[in-house]
Protein backbone atom coordinates (compact mmCIF):
# COMPACT_ATOMS: atom_id res chain seq x y z
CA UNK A 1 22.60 73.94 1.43
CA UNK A 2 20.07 75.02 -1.21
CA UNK A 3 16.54 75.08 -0.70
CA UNK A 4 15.83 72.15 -2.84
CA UNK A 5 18.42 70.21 -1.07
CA UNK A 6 17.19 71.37 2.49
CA UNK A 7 13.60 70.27 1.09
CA UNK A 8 14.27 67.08 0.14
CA UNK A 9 16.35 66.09 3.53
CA UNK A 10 13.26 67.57 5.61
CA UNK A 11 10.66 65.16 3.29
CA UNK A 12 13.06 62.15 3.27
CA UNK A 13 13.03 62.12 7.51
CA UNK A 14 9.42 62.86 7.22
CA UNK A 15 8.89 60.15 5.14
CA UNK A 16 11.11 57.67 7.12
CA UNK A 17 8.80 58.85 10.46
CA UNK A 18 5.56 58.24 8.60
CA UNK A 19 6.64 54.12 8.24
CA UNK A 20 7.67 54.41 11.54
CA UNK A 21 4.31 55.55 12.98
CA UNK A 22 2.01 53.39 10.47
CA UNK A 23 4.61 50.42 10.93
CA UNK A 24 3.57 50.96 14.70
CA UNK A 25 -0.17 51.35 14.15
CA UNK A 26 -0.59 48.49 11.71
CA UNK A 27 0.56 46.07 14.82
CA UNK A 28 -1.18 48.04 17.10
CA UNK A 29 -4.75 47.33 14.77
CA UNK A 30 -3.42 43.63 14.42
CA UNK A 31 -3.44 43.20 18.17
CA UNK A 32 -6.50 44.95 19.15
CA UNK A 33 -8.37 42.57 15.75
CA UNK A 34 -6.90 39.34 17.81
CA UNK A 35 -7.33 39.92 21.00
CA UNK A 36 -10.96 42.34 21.00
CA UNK A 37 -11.76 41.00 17.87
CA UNK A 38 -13.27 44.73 17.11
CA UNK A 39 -13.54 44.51 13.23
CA UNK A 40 -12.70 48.22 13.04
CA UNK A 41 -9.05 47.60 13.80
CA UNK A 42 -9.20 45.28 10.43
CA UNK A 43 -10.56 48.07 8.77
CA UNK A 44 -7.72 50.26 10.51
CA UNK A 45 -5.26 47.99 9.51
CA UNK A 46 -5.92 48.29 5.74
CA UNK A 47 -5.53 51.68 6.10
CA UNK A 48 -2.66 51.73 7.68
CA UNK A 49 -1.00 49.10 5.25
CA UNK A 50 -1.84 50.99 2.41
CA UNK A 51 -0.27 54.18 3.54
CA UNK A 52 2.54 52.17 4.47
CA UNK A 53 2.80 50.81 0.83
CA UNK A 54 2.87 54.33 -0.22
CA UNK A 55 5.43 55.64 1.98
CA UNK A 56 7.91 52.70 0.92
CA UNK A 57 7.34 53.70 -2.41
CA UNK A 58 8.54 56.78 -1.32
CA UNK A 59 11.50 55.39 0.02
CA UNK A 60 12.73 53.57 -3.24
CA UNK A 61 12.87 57.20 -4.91
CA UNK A 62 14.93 58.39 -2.17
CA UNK A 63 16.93 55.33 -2.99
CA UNK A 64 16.96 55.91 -6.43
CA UNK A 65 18.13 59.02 -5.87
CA UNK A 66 21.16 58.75 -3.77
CA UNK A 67 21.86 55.80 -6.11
CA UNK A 68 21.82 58.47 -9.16
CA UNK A 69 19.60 56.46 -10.92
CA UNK A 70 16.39 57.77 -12.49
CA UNK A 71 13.26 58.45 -11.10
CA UNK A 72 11.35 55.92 -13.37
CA UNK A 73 14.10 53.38 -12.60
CA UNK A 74 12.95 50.29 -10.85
CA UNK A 75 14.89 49.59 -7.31
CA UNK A 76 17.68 46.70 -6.92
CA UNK A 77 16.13 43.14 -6.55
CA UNK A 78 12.62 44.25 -7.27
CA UNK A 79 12.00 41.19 -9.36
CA UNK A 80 12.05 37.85 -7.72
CA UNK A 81 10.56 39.80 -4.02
CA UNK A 82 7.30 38.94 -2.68
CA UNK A 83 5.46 40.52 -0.31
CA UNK A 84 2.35 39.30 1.41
């Protein structure tokens, strides 16, 4: 395995961890909002959300990329999703 390859299977299951852990923390800042009602968890959860967002982004290239489409190419189904 080349170095490039080795790379980019070391970042993918980084990646995949990363929405694991802020997957894990954005419930754990949802809870703690509802049930302390400590507004810093809300601002937590933002956080968290966002970096989330990033990390699936991510994930699409990765997609993409086994796929063998392009890197600018947008993912299967993109249009017609919502997400809220």
């Amino acid at each position: 395995m080349s170095k490039e390859q080795e790379f980019l299977k070391e970042f993918e299951v980084w990646v995949n961890t990363q929405v694991t852990i802020n997957e894990m923390a954005m419930t754990e800042s949802r809870r703690v909002l509802e049930e302390e009602g400590d507004e810093r968890a809300a601002d937590a959860y933002i956080r968290y959300e966002s970096k989330l967002d990033a990390y699936r982004f991510i994930q699409a290239k990765f997609d993409n990329f086994k796929a063998g489409k392009a890197f600018h190419d947008l993912p299967d189904g993109l249009f017609g999703q919502k997400y809220y």
